[in-house]
N, C-alpha and C. Protein backbone atom coordinates (compact mmCIF):
# COMPACT_ATOMS: atom_id res chain seq x y z
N UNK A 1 0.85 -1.17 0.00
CA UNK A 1 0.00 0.00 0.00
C UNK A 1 0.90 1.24 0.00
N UNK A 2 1.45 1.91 -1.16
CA UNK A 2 2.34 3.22 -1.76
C UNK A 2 2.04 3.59 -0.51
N UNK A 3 0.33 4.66 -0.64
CA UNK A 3 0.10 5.50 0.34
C UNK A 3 0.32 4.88 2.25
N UNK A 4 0.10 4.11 2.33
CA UNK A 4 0.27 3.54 3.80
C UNK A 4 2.24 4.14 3.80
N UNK A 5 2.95 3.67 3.08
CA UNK A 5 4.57 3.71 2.76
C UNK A 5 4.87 4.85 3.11
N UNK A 6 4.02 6.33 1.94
CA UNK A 6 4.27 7.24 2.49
C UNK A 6 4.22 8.26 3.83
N UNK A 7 3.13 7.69 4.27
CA UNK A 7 2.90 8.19 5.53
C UNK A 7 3.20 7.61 6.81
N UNK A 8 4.21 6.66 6.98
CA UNK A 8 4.92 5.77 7.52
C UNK A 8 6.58 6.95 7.30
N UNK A 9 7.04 7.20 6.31
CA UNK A 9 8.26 8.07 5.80
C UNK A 9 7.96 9.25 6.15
N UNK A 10 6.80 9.77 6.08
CA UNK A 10 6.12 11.36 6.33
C UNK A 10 6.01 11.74 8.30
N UNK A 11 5.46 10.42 8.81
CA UNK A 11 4.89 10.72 10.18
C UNK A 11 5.75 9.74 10.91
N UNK A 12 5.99 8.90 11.14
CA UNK A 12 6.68 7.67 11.90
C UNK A 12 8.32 8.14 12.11
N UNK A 13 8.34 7.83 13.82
CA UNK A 13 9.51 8.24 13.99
C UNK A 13 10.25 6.73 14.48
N UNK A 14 11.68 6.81 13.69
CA UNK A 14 12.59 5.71 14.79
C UNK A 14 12.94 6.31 15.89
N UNK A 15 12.48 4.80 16.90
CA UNK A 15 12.95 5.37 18.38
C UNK A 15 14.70 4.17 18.45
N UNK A 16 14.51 2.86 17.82
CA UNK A 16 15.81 2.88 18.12
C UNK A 16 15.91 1.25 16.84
N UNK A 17 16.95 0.75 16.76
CA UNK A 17 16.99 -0.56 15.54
C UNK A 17 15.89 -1.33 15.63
N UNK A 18 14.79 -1.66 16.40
CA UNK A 18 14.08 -2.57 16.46
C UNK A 18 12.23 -1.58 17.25
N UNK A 19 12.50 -0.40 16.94
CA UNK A 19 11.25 0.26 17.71
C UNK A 19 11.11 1.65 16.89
N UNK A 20 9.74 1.30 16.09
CA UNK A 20 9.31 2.43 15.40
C UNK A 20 7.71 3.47 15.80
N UNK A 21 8.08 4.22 16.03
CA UNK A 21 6.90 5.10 16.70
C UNK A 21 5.81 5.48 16.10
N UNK A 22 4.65 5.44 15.96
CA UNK A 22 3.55 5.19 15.08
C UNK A 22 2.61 6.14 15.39
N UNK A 23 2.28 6.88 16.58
CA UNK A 23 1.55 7.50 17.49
C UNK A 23 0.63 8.43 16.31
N UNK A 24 1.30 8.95 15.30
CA UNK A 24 0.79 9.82 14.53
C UNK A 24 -0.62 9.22 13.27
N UNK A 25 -0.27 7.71 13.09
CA UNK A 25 -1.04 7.17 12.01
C UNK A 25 -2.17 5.97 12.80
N UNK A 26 -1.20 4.98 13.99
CA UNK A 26 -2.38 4.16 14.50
C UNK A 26 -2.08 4.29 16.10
N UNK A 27 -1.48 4.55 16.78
CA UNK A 27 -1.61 4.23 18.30
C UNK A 27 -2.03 5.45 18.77
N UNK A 28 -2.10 6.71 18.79
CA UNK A 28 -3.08 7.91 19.58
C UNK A 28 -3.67 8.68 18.35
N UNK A 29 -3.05 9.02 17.07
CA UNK A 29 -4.17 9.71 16.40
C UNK A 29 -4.67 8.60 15.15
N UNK A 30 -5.66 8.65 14.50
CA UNK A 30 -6.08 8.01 13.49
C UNK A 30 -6.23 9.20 12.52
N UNK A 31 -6.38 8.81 11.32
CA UNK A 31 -6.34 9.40 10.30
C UNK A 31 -7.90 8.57 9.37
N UNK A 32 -8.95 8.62 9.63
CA UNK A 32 -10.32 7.92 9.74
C UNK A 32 -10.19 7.06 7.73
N UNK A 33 -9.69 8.54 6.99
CA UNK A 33 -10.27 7.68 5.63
C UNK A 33 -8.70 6.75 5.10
N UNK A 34 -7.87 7.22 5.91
CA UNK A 34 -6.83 6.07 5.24
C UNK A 34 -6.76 4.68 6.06
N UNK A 35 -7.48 4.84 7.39
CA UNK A 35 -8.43 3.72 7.61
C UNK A 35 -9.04 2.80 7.11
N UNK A 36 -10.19 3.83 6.67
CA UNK A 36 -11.05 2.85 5.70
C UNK A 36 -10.65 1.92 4.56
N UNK A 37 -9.47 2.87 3.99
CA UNK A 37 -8.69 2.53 3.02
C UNK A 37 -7.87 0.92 3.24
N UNK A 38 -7.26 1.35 4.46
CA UNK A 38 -6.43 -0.25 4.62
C UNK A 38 -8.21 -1.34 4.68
N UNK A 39 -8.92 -0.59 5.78
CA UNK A 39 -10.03 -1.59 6.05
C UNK A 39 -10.59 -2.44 4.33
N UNK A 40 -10.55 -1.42 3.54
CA UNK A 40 -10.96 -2.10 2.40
C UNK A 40 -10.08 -3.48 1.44
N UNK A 41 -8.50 -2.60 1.94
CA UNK A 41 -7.62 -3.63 1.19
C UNK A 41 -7.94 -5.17 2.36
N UNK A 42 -7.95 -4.87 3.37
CA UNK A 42 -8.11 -6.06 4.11
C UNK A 42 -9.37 -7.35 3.57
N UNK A 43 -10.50 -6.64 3.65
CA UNK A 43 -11.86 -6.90 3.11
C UNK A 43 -11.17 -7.49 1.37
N UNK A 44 -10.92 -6.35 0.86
CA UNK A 44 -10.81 -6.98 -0.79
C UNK A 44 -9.68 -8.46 -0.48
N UNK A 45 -8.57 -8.66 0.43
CA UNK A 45 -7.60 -9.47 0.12
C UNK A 45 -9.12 -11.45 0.87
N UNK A 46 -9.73 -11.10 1.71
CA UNK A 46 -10.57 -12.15 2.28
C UNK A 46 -12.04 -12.01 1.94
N UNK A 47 -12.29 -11.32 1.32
CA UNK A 47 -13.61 -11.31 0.89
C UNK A 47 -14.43 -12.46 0.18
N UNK A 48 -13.50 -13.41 -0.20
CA UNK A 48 -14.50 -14.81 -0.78
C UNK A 48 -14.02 -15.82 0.52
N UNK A 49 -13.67 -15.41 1.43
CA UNK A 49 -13.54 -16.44 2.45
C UNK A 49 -14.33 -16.69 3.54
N UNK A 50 -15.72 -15.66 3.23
CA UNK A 50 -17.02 -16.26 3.85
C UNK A 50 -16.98 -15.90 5.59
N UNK A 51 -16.13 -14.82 6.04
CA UNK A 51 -15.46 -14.43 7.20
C UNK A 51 -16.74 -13.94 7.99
N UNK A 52 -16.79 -14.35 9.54
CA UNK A 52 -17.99 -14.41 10.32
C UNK A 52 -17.65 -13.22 11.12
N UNK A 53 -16.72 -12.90 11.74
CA UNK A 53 -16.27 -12.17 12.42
C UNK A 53 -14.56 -11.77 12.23
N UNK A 54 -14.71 -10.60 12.73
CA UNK A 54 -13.57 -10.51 12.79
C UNK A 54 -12.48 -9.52 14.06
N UNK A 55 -11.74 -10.62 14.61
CA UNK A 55 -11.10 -10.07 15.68
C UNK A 55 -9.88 -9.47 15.98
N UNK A 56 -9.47 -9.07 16.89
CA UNK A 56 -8.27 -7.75 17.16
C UNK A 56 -7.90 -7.82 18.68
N UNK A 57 -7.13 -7.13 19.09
CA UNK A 57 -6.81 -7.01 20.59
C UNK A 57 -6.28 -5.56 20.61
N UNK A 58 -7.19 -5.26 21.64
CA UNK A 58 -7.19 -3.67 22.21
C UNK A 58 -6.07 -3.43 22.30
N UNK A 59 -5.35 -2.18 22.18
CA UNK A 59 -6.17 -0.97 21.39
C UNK A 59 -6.13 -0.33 20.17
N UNK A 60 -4.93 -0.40 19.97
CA UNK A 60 -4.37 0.45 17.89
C UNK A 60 -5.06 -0.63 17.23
N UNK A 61 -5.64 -2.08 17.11
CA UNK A 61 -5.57 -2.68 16.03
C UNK A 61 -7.09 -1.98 15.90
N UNK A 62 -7.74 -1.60 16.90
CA UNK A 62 -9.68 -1.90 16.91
C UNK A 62 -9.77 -0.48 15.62
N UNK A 63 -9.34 0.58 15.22
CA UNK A 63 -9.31 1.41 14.03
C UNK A 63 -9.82 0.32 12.98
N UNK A 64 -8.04 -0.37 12.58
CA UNK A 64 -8.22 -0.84 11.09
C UNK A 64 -9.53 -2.13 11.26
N UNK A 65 -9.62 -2.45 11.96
CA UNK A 65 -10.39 -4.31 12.63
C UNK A 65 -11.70 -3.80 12.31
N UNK A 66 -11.97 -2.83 12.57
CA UNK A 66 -13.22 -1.70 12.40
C UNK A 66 -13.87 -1.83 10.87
N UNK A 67 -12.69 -1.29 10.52
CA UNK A 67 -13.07 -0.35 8.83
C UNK A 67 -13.18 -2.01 8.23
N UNK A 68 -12.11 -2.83 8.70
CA UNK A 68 -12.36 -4.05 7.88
C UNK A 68 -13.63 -4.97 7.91
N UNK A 69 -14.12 -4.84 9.57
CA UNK A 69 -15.58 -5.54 9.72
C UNK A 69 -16.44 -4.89 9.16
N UNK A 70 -16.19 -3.54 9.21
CA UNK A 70 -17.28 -2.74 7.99
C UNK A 70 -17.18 -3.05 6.71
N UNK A 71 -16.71 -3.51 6.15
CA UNK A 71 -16.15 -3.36 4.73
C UNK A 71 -16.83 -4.93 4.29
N UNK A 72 -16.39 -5.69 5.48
CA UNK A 72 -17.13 -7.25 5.41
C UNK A 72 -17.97 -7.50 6.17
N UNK A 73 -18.86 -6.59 6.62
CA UNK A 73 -20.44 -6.99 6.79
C UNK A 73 -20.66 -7.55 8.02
N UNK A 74 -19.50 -7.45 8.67
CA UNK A 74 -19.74 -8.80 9.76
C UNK A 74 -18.97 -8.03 11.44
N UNK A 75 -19.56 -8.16 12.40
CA UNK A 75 -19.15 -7.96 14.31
C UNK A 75 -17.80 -7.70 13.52
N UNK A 76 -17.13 -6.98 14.53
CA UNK A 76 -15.97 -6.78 15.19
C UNK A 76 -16.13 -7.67 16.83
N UNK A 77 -14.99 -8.33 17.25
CA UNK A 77 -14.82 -8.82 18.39
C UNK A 77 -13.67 -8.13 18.72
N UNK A 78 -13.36 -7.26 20.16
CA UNK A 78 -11.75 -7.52 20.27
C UNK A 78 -11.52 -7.97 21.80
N UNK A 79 -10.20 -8.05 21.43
CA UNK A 79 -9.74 -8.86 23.21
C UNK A 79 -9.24 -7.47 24.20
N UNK A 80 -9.95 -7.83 25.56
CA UNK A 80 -9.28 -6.86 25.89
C UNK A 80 -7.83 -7.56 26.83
N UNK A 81 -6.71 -6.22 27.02
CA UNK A 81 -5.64 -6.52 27.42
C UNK A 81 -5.75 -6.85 29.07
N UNK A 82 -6.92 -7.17 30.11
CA UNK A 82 -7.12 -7.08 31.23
C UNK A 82 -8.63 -7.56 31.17
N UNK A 83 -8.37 -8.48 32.64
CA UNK A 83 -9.76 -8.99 33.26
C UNK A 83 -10.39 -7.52 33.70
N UNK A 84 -11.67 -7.36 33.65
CA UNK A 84 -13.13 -6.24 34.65
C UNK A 84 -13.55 -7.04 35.32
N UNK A 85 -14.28 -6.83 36.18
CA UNK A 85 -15.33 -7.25 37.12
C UNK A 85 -16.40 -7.58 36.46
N UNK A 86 -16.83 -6.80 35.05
CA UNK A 86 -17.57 -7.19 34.29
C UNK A 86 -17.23 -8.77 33.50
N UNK A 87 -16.20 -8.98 33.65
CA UNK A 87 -15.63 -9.82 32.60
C UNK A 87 -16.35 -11.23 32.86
N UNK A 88 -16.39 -12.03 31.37
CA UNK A 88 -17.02 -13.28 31.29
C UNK A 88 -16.38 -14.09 32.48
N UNK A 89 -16.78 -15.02 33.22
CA UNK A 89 -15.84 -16.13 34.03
C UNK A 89 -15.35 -16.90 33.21
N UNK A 90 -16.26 -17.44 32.31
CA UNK A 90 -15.19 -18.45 31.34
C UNK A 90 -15.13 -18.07 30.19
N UNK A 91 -13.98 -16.69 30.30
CA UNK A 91 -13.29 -16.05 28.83
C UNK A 91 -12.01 -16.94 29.01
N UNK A 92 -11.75 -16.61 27.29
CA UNK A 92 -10.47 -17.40 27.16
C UNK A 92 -9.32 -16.84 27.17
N UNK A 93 -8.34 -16.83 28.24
CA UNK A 93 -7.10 -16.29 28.44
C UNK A 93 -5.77 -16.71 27.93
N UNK A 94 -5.06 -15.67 27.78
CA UNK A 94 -3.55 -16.42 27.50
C UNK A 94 -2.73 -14.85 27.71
N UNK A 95 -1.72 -15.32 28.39
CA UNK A 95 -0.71 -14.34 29.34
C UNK A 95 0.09 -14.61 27.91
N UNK A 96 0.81 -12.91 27.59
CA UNK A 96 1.69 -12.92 26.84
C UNK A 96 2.80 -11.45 27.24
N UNK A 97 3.99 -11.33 27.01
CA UNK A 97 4.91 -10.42 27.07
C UNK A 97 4.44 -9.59 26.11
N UNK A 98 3.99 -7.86 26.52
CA UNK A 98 4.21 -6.81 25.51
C UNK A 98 5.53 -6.62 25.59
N UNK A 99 6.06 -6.33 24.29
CA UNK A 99 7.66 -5.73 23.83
C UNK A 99 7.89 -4.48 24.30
N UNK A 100 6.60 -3.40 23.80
CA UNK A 100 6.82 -1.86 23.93
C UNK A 100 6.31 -1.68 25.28
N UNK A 101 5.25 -2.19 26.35
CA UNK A 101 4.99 -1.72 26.96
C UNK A 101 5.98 -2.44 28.24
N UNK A 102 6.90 -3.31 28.09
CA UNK A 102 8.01 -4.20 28.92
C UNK A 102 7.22 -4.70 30.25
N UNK A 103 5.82 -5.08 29.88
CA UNK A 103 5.20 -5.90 30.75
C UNK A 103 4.67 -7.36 30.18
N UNK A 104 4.41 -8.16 30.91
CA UNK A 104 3.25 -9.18 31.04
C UNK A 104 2.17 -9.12 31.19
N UNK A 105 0.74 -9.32 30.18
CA UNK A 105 -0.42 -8.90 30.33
C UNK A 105 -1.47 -10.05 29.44
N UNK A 106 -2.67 -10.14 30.20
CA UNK A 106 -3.37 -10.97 30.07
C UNK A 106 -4.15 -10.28 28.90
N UNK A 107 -4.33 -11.56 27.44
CA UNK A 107 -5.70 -11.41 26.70
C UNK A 107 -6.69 -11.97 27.10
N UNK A 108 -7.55 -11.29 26.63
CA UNK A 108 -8.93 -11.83 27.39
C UNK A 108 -9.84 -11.41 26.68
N UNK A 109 -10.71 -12.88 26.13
CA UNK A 109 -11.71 -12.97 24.69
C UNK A 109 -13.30 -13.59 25.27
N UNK A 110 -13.99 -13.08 25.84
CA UNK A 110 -14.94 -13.97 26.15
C UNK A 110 -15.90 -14.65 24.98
N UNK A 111 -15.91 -15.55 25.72
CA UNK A 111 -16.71 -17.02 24.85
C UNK A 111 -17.61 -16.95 24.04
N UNK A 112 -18.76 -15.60 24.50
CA UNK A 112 -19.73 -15.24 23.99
C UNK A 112 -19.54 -14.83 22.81
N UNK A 113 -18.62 -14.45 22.53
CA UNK A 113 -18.42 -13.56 20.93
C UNK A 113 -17.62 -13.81 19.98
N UNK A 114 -17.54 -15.66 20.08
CA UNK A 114 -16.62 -15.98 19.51
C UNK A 114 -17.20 -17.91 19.33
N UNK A 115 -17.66 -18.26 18.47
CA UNK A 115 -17.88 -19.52 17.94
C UNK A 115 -17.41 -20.60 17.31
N UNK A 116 -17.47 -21.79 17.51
CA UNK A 116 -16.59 -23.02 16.74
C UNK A 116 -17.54 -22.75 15.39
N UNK A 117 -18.34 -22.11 15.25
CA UNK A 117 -19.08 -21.86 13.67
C UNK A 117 -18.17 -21.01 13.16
N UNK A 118 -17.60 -19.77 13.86
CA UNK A 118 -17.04 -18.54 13.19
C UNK A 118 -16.22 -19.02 12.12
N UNK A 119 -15.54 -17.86 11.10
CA UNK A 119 -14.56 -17.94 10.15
C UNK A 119 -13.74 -16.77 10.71
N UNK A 120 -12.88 -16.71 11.39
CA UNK A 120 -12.07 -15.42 11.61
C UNK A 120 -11.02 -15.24 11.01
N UNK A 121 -10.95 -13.49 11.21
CA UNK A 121 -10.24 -12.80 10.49
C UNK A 121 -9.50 -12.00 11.23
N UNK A 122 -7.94 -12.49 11.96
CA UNK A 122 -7.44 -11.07 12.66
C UNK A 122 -6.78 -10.19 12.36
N UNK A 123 -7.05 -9.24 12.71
CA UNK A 123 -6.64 -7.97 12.02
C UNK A 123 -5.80 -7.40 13.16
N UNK A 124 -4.97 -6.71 12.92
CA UNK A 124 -3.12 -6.21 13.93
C UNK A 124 -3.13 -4.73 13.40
N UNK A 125 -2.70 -3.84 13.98
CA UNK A 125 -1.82 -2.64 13.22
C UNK A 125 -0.39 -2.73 13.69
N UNK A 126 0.48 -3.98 14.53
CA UNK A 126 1.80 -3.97 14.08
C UNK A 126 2.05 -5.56 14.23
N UNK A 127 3.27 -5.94 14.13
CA UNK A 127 3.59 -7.16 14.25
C UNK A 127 5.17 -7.11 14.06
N UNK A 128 5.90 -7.30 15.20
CA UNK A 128 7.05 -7.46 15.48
C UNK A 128 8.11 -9.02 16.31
N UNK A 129 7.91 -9.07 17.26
CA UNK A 129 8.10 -10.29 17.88
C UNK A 129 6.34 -11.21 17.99
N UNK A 130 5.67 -10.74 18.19
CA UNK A 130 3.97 -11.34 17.49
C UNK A 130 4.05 -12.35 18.78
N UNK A 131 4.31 -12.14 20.62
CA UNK A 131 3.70 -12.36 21.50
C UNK A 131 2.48 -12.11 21.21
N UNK A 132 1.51 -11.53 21.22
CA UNK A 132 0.60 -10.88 21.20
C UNK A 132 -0.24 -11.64 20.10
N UNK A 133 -0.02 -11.57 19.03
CA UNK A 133 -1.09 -11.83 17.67
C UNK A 133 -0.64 -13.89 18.24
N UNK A 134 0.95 -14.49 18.72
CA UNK A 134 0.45 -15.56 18.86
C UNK A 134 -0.63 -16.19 19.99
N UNK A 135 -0.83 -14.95 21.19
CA UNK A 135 -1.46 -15.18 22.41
C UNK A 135 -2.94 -15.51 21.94
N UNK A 136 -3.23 -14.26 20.78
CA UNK A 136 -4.79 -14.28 20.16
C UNK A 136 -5.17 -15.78 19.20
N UNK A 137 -4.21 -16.08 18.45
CA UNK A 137 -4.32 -17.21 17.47
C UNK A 137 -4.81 -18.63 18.71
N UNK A 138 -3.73 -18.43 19.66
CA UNK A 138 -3.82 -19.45 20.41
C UNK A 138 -5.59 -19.82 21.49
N UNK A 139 -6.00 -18.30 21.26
CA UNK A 139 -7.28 -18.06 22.02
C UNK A 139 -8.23 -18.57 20.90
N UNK A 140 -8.08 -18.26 19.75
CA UNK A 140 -8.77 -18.31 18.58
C UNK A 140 -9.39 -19.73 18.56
N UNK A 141 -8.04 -20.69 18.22
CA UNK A 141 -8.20 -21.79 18.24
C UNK A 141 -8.67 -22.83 18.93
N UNK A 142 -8.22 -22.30 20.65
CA UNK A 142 -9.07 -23.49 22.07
C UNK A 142 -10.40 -22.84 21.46
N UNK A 143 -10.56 -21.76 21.00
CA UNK A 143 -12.32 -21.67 20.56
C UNK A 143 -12.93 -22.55 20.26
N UNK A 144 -12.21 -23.39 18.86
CA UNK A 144 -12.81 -24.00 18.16
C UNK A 144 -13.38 -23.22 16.75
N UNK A 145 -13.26 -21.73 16.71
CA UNK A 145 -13.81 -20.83 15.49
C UNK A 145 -12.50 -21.97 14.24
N UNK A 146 -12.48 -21.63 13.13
CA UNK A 146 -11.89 -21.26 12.08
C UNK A 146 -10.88 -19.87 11.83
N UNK A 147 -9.59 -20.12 12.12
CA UNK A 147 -8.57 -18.63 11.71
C UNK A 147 -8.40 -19.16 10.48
N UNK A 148 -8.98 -18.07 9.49
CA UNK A 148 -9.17 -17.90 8.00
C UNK A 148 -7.48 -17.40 7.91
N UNK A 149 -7.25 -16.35 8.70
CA UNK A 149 -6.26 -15.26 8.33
C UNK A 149 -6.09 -14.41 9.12
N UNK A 150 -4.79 -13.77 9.06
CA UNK A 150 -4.28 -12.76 9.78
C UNK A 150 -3.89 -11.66 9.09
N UNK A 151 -4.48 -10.55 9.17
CA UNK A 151 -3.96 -9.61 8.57
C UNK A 151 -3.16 -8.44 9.22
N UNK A 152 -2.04 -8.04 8.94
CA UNK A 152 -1.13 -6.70 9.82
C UNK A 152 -1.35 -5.70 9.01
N UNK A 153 -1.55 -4.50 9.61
CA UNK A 153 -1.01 -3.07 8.60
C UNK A 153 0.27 -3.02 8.90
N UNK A 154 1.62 -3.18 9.71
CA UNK A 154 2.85 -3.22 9.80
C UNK A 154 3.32 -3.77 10.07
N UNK A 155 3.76 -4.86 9.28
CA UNK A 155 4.92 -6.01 9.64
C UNK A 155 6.72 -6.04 9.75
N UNK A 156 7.13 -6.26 11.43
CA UNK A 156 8.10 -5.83 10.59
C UNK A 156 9.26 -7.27 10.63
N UNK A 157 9.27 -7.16 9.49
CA UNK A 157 10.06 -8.68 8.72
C UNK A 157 11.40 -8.90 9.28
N UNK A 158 12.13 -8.01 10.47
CA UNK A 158 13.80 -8.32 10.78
C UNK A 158 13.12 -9.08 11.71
N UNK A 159 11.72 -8.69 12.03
CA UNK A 159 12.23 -9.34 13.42
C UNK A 159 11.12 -10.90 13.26
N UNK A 160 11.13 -11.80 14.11
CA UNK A 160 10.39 -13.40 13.90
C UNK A 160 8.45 -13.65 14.01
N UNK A 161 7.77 -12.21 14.05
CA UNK A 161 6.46 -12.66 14.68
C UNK A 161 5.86 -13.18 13.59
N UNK A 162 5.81 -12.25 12.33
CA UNK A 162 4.98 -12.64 11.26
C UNK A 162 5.62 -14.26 11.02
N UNK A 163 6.60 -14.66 10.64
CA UNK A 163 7.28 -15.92 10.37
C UNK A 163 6.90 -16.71 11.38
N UNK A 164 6.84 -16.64 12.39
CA UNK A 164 6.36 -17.73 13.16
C UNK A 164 4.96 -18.02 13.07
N UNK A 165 4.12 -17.17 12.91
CA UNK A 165 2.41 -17.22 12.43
C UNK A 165 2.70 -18.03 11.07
N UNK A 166 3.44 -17.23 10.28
CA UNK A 166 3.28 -18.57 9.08
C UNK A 166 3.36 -19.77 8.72
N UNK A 167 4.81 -20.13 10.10
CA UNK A 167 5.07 -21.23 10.36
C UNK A 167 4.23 -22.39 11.16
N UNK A 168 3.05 -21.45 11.25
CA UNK A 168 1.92 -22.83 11.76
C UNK A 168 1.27 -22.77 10.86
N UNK A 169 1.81 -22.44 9.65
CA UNK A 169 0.54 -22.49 8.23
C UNK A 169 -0.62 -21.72 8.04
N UNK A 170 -0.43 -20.88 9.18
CA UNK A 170 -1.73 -19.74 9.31
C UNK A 170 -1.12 -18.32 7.75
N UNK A 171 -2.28 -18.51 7.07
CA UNK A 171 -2.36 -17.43 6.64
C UNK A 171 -1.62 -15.93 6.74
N UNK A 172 -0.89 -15.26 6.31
CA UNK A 172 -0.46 -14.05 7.57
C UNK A 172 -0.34 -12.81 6.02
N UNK A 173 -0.95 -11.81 5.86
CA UNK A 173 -1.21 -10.87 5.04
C UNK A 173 -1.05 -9.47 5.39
N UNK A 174 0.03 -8.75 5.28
CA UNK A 174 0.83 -6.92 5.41
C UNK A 174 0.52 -6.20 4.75
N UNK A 175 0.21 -5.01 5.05
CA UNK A 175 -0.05 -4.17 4.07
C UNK A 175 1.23 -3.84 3.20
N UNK A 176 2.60 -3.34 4.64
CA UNK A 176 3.48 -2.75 4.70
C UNK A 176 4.38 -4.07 5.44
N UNK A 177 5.91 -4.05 5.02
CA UNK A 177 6.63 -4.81 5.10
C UNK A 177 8.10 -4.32 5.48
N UNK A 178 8.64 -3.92 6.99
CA UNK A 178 9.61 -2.79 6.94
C UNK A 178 10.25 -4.41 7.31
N UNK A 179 11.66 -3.70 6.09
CA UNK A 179 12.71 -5.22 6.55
C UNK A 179 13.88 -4.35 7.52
N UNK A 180 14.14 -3.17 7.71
CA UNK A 180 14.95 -2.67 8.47
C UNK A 180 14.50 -1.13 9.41
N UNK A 181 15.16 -0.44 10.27
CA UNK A 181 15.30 0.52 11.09
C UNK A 181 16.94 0.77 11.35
N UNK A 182 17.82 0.06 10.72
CA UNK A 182 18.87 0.51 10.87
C UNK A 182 19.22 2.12 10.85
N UNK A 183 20.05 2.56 11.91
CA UNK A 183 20.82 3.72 11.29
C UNK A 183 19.38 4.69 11.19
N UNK A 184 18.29 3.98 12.05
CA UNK A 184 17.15 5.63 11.86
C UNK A 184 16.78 5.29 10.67
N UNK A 185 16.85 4.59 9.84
CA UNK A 185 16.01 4.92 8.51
C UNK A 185 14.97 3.78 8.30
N UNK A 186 14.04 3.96 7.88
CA UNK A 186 12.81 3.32 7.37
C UNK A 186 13.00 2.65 5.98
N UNK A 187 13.24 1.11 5.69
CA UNK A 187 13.36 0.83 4.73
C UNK A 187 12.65 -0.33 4.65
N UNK A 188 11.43 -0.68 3.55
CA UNK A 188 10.73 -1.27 3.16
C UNK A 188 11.65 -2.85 2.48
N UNK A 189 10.38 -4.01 2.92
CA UNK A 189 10.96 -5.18 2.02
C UNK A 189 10.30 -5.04 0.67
């Protein structure tokens, strides 16, 4: 996606070889129609795959997860990063390491919104070491739903998350593909 590229080069800052700052396009501001925009490429890349729902984990991914359940007709589900008091008793958990936030934190998907009928579709806005997207796959699956696919708006290819999702044969689909951050610079695979 050119335009996703450019505004990744335009707004995105390196914070250091392996940590790129995003704050401007998906983690505090959104930019609503280049949203929609990825939401559509997402939708156009799974759209004959009959997708029931489609899920995310709070908070930057629920934007694009959005535009894409809009786009395909179908719920948004997302996980949140923490049990409530509200929370299902028998949601499905799995403890995983955040990278950026240098904690340990629980996903948490309750049961209700998520079916061994479903066809899912998860949708990411990054993917780096992919704790996280593997914590969700792994929730996905004790479901019993169907993971159709995974889709990222930013993958970044030095480092092992996307490759290891592939390596269980799961589907795994980028908008954007950064193979480096060396040296501060932003360079695309």
């Amino acid at each position: 996606m050119e335009e996703l590229k450019q505004r990744i080069l335009a707004e995105a800052t390196v914070l250091s070889h392996d940590v790129l700052k995003l704050d401007a396009l998906l983690n505090q501001q959104v930019d609503p129609q280049l949203t929609m925009r990825m939401g559509q490429e997402f939708a156009e890349l799974y759209r004959s795959e009959q997708i029931t729902r489609v899920v995310t984990v709070e908070s930057s991914g629920i934007p694009v997860a959005f535009a894409t359940a809009y786009e395909l007709g179908v719920p948004l589900v997302f996980a949140r990063r923490k049990k409530t008091l509200l929370a299902d008793p028998d949601a499905l958990v799995e403890r995983v390491p955040s990278f950026t936030k240098g904690i340990v934190t629980d996903i948490v998907l309750s049961q209700q919104f998520i079916t061994a009928e479903d066809r899912i579709l998860f949708i990411d806005d990054i993917i780096a070491n992919g704790d996280a997207a593997r914590g969700l796959v792994k929730i996905i699956q004790r479901s019993g739903a169907t993971l159709v696919g995974v889709g990222i708006v930013i993958e970044k290819s030095f480092q092992n998350g996307a490759q290891s999702i592939r390596e269980q044969g799961i589907r795994l689909d980028s908008l954007v593909k950064i193979a480096s951050l060396d040296e501060g610079k932003i360079t695309f695979a």
